[in-house]
C-alpha atoms as a PDB file:
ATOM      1  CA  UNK A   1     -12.482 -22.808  -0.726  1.00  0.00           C
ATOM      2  CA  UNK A   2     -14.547 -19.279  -0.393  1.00  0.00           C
ATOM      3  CA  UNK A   3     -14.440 -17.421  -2.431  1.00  0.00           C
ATOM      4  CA  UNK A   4     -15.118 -13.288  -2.196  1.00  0.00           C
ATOM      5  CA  UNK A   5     -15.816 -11.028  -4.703  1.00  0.00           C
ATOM      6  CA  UNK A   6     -14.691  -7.290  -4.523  1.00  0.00           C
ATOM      7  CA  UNK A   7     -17.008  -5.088  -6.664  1.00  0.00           C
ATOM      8  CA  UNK A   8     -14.742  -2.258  -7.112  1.00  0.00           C
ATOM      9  CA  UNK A   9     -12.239  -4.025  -8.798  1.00  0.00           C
ATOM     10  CA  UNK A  10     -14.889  -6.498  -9.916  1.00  0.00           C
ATOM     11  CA  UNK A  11     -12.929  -9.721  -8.979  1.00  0.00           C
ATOM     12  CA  UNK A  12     -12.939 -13.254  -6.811  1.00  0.00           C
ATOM     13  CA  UNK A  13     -10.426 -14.028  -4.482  1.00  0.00           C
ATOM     14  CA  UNK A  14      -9.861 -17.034  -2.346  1.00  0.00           C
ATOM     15  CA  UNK A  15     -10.429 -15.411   1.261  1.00  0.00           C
ATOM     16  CA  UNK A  16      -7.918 -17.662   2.907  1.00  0.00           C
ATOM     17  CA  UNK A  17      -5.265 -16.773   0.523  1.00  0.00           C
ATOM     18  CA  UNK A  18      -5.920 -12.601   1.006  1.00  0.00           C
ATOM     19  CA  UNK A  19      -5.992 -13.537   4.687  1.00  0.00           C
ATOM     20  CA  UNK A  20      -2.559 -15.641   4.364  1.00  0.00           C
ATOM     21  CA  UNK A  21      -0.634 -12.868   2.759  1.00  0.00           C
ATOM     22  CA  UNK A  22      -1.724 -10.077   4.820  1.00  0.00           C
ATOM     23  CA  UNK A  23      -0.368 -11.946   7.631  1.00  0.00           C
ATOM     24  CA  UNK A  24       2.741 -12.714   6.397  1.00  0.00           C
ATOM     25  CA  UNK A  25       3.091  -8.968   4.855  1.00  0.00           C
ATOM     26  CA  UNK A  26       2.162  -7.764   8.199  1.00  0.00           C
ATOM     27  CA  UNK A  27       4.748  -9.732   9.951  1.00  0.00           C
ATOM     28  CA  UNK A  28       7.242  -8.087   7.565  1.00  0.00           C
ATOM     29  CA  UNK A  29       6.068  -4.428   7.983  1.00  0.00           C
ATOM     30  CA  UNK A  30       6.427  -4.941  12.066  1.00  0.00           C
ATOM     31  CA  UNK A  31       9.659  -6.893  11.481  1.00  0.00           C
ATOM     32  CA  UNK A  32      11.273  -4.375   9.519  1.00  0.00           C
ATOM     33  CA  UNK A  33       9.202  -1.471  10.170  1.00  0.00           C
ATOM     34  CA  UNK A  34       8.127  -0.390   6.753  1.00  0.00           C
ATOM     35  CA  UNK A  35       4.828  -0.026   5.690  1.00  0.00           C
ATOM     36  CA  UNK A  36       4.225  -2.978   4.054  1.00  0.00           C
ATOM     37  CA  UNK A  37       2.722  -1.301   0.306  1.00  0.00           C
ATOM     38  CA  UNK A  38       5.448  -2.268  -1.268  1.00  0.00           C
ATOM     39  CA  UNK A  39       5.209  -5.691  -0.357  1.00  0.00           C
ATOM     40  CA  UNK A  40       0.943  -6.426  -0.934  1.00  0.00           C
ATOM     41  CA  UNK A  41       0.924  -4.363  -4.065  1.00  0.00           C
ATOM     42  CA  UNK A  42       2.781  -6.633  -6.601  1.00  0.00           C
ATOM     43  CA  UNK A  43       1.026 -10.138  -4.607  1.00  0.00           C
ATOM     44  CA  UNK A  44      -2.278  -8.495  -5.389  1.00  0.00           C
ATOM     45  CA  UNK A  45      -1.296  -7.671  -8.873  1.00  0.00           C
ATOM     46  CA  UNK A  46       0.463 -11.054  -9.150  1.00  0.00           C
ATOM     47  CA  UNK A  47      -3.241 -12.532  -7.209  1.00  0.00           C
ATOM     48  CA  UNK A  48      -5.225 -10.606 -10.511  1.00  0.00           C
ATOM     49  CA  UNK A  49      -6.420  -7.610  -8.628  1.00  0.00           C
ATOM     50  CA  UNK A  50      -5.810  -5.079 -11.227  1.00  0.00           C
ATOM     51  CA  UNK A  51      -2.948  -2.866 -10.814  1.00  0.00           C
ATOM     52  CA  UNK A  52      -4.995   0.759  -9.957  1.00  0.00           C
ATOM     53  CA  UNK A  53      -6.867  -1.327  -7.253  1.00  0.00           C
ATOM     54  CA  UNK A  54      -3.813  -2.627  -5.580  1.00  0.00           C
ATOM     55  CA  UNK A  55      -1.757   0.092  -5.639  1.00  0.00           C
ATOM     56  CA  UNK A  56      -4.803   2.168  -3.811  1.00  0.00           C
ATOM     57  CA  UNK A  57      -5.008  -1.232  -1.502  1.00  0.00           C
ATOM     58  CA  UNK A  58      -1.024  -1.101  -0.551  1.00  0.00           C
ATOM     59  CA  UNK A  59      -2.063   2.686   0.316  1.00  0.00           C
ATOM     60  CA  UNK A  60      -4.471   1.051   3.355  1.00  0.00           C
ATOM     61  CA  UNK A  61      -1.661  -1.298   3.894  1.00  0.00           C
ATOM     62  CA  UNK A  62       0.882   1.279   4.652  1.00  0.00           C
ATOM     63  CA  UNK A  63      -1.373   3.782   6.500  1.00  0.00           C
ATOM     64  CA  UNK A  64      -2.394   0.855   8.741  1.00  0.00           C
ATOM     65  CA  UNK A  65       1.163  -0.138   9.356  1.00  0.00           C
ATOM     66  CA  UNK A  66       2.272   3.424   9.649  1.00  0.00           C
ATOM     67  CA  UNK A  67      -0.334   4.767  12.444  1.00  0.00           C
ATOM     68  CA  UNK A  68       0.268   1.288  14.424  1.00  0.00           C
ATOM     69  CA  UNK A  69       3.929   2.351  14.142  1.00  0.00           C
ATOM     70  CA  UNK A  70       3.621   5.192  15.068  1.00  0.00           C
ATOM     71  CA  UNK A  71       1.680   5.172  18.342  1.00  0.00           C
ATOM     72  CA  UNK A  72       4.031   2.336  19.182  1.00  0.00           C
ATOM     73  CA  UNK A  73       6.965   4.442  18.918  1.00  0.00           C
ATOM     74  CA  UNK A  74       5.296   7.275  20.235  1.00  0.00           C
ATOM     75  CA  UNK A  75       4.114   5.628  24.105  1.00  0.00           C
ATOM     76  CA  UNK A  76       8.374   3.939  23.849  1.00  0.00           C
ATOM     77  CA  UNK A  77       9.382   7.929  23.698  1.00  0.00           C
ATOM     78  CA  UNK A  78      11.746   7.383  20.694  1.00  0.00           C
ATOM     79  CA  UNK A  79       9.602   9.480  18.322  1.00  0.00           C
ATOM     80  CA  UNK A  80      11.425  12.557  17.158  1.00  0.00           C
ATOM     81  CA  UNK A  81       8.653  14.950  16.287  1.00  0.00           C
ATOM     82  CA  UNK A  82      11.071  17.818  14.467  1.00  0.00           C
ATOM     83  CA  UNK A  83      12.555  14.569  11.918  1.00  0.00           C
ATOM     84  CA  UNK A  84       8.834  13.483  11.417  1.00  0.00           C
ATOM     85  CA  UNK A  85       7.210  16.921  10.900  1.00  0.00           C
ATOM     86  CA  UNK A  86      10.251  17.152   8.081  1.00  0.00           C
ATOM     87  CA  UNK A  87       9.263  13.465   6.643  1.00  0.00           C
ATOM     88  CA  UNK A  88       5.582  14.670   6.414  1.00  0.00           C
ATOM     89  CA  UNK A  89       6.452  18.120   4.190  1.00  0.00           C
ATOM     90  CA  UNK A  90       8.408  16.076   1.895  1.00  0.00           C
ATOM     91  CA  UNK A  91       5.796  13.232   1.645  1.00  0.00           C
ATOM     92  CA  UNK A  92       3.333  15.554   1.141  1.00  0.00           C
ATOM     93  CA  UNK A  93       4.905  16.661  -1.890  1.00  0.00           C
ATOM     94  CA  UNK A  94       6.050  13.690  -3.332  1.00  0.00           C
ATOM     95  CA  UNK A  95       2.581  12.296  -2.508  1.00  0.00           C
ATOM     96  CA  UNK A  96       1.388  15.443  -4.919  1.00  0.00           C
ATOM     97  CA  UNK A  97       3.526  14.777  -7.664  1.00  0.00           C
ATOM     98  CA  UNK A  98       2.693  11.503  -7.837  1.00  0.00           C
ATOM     99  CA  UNK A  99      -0.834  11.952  -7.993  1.00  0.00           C
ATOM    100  CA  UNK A 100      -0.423  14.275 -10.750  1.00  0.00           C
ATOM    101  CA  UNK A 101       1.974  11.730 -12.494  1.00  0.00           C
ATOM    102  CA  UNK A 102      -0.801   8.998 -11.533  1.00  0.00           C
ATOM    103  CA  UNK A 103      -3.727  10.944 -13.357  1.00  0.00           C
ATOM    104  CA  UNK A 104      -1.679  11.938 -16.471  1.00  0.00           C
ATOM    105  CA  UNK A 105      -0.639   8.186 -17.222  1.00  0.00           C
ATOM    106  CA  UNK A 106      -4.759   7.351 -16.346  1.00  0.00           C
ATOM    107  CA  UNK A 107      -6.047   9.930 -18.998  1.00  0.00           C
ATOM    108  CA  UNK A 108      -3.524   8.180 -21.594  1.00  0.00           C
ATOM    109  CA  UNK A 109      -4.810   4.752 -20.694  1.00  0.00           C
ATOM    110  CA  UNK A 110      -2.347   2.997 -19.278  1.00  0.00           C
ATOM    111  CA  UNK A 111      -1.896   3.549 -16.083  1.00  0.00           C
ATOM    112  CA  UNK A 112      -1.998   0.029 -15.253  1.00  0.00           C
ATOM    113  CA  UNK A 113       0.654  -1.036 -17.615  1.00  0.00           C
ATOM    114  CA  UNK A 114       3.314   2.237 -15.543  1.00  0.00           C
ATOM    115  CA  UNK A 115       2.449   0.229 -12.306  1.00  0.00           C
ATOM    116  CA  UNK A 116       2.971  -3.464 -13.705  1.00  0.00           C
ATOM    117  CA  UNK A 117       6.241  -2.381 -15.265  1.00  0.00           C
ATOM    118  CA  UNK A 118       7.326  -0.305 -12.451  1.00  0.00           C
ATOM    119  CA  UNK A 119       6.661  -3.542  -9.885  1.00  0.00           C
END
């Protein structure tokens, strides 16, 4: 089958399987209306994408799923602006922390094993 390589995280992957699970973690996310990171980021890891490369992947994942969410909610009128504005400060944060958790575990040298273990 094809196969395509991704320079950044300098690996092959069969195009039909990356296209496969994207699907079916995309049915998922609009299913069950979460954003779907959780889901890609251990199948890439578990597909050989290294772990810092799917974790930033899943990121995509979940923004895609998120904005298409969104808007969908948004043009039904069930989108409660005051709840989300809340959900943004505290991501932010979070978001924040974790980046700073995320470089410190980098500069040691294994941030790859943290996000193996923690899938």
């Amino acid at each position: 089958m094809l196969q395509i390589y991704l320079p950044i995280a300098d690996v092959s992957i069969n195009i039909a399987t990356l296209l496969i699970v994207s699907i079916v973690v995309g049915f998922f996310a609009g299913l069950l209306g979460i954003g779907g990171g959780f889901l890609i980021t251990p199948i890439l890891i578990f597909l050989g994408i290294p772990p810092i490369y799917a974790v930033a992947n899943g990121a995509n994942n979940i923004l895609a799923a998120s904005v298409s969410g969104t808007l969908a909610h948004w043009f039904k009128n069930q989108l409660d602006i005051k709840m989300g504005l809340l959900i943004i400060i505290g991501g932010i944060f979070g978001s924040i922390a974790g980046i700073i958790l995320f470089q410190f575990f980098q500069s040691k040298g294994f941030v790859n094993n943290i996000i193996s273990i923690m899938y």
